[in-house]
PDB file of N, CA and C in Angstrom:
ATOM      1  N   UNK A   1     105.134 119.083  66.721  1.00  0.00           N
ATOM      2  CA  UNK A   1     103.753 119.418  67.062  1.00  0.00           C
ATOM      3  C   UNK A   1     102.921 118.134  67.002  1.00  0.00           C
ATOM      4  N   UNK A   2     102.085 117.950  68.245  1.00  0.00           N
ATOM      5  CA  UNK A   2     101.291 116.693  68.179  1.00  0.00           C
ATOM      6  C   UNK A   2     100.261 116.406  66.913  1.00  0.00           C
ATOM      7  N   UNK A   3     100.265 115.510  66.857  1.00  0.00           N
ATOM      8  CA  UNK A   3      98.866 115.377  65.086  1.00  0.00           C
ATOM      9  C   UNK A   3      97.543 115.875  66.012  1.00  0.00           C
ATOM     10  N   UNK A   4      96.802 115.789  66.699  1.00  0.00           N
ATOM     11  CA  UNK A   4      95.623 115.748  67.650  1.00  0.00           C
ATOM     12  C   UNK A   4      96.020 117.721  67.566  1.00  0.00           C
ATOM     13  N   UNK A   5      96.464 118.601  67.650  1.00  0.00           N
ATOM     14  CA  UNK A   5      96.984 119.999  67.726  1.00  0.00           C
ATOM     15  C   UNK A   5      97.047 120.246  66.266  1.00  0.00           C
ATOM     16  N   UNK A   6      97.463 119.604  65.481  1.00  0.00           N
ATOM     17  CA  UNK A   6      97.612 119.553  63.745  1.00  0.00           C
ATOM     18  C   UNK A   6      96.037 119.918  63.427  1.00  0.00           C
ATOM     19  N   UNK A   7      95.365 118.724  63.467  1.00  0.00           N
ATOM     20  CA  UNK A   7      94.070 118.565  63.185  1.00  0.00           C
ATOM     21  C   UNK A   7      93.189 119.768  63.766  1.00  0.00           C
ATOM     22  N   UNK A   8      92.982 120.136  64.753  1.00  0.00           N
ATOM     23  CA  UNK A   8      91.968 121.254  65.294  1.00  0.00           C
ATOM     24  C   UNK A   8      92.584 122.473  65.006  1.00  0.00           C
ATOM     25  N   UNK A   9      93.791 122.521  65.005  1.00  0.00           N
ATOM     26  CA  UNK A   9      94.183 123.947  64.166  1.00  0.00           C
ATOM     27  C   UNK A   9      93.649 124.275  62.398  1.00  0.00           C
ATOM     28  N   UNK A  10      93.519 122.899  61.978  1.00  0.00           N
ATOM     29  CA  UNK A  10      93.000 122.773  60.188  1.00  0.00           C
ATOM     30  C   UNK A  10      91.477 123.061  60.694  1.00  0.00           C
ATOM     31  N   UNK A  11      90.755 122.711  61.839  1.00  0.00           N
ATOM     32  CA  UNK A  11      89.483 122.714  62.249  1.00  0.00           C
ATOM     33  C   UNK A  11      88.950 124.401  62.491  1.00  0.00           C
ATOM     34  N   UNK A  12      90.307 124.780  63.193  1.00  0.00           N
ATOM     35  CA  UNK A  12      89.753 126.466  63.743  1.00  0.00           C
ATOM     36  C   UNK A  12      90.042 127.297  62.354  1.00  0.00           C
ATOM     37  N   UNK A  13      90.483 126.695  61.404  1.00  0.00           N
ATOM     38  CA  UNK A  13      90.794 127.176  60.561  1.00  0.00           C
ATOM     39  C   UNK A  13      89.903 127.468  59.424  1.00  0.00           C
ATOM     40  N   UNK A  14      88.623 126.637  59.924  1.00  0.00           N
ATOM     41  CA  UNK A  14      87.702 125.886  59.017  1.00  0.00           C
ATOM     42  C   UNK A  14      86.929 126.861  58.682  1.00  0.00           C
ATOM     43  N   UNK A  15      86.467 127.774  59.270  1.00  0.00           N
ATOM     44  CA  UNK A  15      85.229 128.716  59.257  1.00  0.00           C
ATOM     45  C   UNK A  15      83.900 128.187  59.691  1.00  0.00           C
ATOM     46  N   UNK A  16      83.806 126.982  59.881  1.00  0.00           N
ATOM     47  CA  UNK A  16      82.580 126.268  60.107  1.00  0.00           C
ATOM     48  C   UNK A  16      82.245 126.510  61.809  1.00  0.00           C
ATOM     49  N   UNK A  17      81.810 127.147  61.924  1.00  0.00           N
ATOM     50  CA  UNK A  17      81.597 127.214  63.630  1.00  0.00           C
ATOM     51  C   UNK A  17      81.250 126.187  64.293  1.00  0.00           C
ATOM     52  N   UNK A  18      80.826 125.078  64.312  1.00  0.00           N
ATOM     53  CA  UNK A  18      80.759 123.929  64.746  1.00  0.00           C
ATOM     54  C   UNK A  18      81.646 123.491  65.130  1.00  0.00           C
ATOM     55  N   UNK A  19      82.543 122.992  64.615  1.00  0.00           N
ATOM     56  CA  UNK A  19      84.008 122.522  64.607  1.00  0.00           C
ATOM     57  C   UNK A  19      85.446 123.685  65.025  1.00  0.00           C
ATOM     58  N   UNK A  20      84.820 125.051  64.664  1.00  0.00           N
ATOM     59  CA  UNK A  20      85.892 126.332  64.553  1.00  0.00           C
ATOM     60  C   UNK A  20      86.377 126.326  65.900  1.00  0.00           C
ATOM     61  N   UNK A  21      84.800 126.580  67.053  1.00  0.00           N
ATOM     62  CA  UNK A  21      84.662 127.068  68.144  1.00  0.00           C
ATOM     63  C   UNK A  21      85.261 126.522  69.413  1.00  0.00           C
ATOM     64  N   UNK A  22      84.897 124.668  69.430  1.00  0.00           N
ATOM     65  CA  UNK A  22      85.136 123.958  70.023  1.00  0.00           C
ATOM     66  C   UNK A  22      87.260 124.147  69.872  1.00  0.00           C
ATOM     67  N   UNK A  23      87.656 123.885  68.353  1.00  0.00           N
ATOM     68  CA  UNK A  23      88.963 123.698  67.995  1.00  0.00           C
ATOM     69  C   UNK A  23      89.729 124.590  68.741  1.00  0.00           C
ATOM     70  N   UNK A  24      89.150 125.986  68.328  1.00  0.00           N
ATOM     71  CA  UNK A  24      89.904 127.359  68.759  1.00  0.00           C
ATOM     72  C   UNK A  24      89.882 127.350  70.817  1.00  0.00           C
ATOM     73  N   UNK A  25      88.889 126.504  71.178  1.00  0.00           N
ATOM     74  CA  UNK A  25      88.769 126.683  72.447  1.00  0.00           C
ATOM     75  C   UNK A  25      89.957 125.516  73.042  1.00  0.00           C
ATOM     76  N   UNK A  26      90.019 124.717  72.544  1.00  0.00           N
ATOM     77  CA  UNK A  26      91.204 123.680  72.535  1.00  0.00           C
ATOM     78  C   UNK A  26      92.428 123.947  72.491  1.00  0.00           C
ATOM     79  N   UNK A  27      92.490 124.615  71.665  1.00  0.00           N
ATOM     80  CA  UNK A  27      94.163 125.456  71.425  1.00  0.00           C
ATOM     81  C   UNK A  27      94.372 126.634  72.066  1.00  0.00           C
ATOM     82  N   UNK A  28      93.272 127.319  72.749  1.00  0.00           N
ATOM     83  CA  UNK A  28      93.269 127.717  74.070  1.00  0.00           C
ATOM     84  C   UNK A  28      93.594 127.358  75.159  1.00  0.00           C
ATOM     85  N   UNK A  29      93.545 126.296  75.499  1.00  0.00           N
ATOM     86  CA  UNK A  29      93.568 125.366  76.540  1.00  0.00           C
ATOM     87  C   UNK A  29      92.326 125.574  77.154  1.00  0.00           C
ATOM     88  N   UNK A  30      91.113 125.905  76.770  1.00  0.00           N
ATOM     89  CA  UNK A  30      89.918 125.896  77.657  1.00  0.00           C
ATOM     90  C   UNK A  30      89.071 125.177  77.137  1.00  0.00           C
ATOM     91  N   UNK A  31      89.465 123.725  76.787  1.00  0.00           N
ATOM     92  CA  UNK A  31      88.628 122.281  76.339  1.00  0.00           C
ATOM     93  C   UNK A  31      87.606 121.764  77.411  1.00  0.00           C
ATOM     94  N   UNK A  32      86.095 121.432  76.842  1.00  0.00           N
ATOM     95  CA  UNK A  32      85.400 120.466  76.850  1.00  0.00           C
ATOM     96  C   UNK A  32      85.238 119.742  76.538  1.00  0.00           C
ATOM     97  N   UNK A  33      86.290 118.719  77.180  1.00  0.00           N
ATOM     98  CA  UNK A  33      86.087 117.455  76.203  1.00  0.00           C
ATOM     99  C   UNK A  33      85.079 116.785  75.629  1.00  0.00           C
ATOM    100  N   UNK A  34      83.635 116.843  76.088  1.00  0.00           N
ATOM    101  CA  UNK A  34      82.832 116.341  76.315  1.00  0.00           C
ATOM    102  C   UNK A  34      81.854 117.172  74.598  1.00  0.00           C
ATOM    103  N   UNK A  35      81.811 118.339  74.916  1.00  0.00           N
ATOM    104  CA  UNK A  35      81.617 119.512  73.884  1.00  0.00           C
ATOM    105  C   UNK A  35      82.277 119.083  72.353  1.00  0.00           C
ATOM    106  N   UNK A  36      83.778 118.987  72.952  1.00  0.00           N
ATOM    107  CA  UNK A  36      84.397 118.710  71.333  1.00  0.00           C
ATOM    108  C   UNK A  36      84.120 117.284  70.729  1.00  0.00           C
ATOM    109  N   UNK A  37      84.130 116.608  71.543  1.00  0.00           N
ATOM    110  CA  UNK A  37      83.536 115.347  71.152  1.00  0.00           C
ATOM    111  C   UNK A  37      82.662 115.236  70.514  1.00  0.00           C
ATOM    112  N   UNK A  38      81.089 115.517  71.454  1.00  0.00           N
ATOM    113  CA  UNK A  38      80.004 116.134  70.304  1.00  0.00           C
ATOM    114  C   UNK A  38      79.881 116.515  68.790  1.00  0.00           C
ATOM    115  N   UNK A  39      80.893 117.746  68.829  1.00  0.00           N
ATOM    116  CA  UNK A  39      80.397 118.465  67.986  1.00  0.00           C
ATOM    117  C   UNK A  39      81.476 117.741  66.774  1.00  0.00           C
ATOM    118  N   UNK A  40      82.588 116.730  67.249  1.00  0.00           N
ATOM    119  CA  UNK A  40      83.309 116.284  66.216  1.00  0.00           C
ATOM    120  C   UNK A  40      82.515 115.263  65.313  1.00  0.00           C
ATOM    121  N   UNK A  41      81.646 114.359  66.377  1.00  0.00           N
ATOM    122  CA  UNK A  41      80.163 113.408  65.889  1.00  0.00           C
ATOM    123  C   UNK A  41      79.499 113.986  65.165  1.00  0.00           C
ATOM    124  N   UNK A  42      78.976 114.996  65.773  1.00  0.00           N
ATOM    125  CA  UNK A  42      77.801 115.594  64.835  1.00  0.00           C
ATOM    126  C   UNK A  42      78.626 116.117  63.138  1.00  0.00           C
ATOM    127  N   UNK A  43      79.790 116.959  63.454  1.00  0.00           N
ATOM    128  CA  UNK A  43      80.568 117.338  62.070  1.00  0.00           C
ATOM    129  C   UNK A  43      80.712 115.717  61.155  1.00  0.00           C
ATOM    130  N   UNK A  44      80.913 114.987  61.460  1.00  0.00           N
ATOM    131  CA  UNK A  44      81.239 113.925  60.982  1.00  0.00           C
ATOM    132  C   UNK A  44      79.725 112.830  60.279  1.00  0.00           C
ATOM    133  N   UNK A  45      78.754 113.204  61.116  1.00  0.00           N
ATOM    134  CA  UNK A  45      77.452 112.649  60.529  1.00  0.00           C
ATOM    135  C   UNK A  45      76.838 113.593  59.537  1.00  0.00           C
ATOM    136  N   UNK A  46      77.212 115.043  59.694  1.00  0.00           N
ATOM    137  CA  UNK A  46      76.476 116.214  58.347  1.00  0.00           C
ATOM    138  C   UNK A  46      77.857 116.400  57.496  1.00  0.00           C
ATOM    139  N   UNK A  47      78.612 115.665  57.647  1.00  0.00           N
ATOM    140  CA  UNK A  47      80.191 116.255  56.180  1.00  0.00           C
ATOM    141  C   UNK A  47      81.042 115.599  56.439  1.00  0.00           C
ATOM    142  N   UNK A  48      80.936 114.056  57.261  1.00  0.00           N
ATOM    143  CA  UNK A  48      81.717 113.483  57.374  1.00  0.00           C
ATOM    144  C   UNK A  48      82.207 112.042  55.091  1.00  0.00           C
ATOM    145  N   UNK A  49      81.610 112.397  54.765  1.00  0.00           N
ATOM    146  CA  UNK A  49      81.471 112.011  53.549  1.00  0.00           C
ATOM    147  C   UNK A  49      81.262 113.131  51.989  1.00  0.00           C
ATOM    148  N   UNK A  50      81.557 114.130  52.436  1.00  0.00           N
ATOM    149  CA  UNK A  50      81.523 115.212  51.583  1.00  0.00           C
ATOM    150  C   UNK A  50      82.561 114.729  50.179  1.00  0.00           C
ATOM    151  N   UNK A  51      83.637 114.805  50.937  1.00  0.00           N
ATOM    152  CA  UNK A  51      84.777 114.708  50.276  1.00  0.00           C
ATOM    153  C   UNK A  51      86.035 115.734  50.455  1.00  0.00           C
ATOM    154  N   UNK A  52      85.809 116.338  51.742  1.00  0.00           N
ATOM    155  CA  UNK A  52      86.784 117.795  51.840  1.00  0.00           C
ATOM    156  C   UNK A  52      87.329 117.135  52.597  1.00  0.00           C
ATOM    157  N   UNK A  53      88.774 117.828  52.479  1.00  0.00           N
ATOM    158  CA  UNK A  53      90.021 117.156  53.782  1.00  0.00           C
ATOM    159  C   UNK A  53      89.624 116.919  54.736  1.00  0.00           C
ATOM    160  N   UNK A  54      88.757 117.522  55.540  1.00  0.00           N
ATOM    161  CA  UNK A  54      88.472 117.493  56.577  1.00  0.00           C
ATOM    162  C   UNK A  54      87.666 116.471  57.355  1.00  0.00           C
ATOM    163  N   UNK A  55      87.438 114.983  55.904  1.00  0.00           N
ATOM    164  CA  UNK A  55      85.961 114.019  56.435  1.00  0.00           C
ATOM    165  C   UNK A  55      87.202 113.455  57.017  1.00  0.00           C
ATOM    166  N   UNK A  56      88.118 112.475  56.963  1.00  0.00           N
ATOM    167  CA  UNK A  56      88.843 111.731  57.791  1.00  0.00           C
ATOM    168  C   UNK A  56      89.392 112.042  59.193  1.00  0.00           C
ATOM    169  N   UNK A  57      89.189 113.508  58.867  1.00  0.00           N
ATOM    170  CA  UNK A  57      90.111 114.110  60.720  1.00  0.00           C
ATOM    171  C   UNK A  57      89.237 114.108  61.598  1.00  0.00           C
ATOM    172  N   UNK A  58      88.266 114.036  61.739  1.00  0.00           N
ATOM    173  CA  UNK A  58      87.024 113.689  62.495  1.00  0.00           C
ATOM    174  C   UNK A  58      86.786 112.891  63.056  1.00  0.00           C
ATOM    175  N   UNK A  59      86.880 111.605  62.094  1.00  0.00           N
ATOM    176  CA  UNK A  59      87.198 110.312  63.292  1.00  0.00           C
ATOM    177  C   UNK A  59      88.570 110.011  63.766  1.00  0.00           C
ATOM    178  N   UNK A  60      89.376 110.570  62.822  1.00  0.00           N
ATOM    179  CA  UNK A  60      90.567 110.566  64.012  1.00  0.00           C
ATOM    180  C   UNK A  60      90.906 111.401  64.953  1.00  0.00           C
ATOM    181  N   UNK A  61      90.435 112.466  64.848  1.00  0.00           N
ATOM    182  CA  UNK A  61      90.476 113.671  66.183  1.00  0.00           C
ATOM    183  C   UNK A  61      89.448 112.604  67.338  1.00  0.00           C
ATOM    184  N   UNK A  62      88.870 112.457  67.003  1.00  0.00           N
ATOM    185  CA  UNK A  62      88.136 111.516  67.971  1.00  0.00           C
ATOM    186  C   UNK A  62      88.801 110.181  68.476  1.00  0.00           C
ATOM    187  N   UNK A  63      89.284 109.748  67.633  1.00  0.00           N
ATOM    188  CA  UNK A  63      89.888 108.506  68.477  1.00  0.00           C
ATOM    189  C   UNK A  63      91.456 109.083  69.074  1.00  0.00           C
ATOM    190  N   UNK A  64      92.131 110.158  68.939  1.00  0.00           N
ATOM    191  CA  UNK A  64      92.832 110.318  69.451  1.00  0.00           C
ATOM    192  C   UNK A  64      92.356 111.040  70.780  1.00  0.00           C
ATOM    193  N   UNK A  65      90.988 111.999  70.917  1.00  0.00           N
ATOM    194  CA  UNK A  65      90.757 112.591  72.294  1.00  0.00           C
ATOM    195  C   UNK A  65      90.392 111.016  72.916  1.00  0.00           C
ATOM    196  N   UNK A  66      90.031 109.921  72.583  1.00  0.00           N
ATOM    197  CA  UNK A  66      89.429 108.683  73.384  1.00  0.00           C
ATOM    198  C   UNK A  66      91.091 108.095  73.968  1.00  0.00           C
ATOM    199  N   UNK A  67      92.359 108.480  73.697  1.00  0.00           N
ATOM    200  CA  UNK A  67      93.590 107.605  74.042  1.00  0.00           C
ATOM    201  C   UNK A  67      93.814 107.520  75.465  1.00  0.00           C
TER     202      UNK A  67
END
């Protein structure tokens, strides 16, 4: 299983609708890239420093949708 599929499945998993919606629509196959991008920025500027598993996958879900 790809890591980039790893990560947004821990994301849809999240409960956080921000991040849930976009993830779950991804593993759908009905991506905006443009959308998930966003909303991976924005997750990452309000909890990207929290301290939950989830601050590091953010910028790497992102630099892996940029490959």
């Amino acid at each position: 299983m790809n890591e980039l599929r790893i990560i947004m499945e821990k994301f849809a998993d999240s409960g956080w609708e921000l991040i849930s919606v976009p993830a779950n629509e991804y593993l759908n196959g009905d991506v905006d890239r443009e959308r998930l991008l966003s909303a991976l920025r924005q997750a990452d500027a309000e909890c990207g420093t929290c301290g939950c598993e989830l601050d590091p996958l953010y910028r790497r879900a992102i630099e892996l949708l940029r490959e």
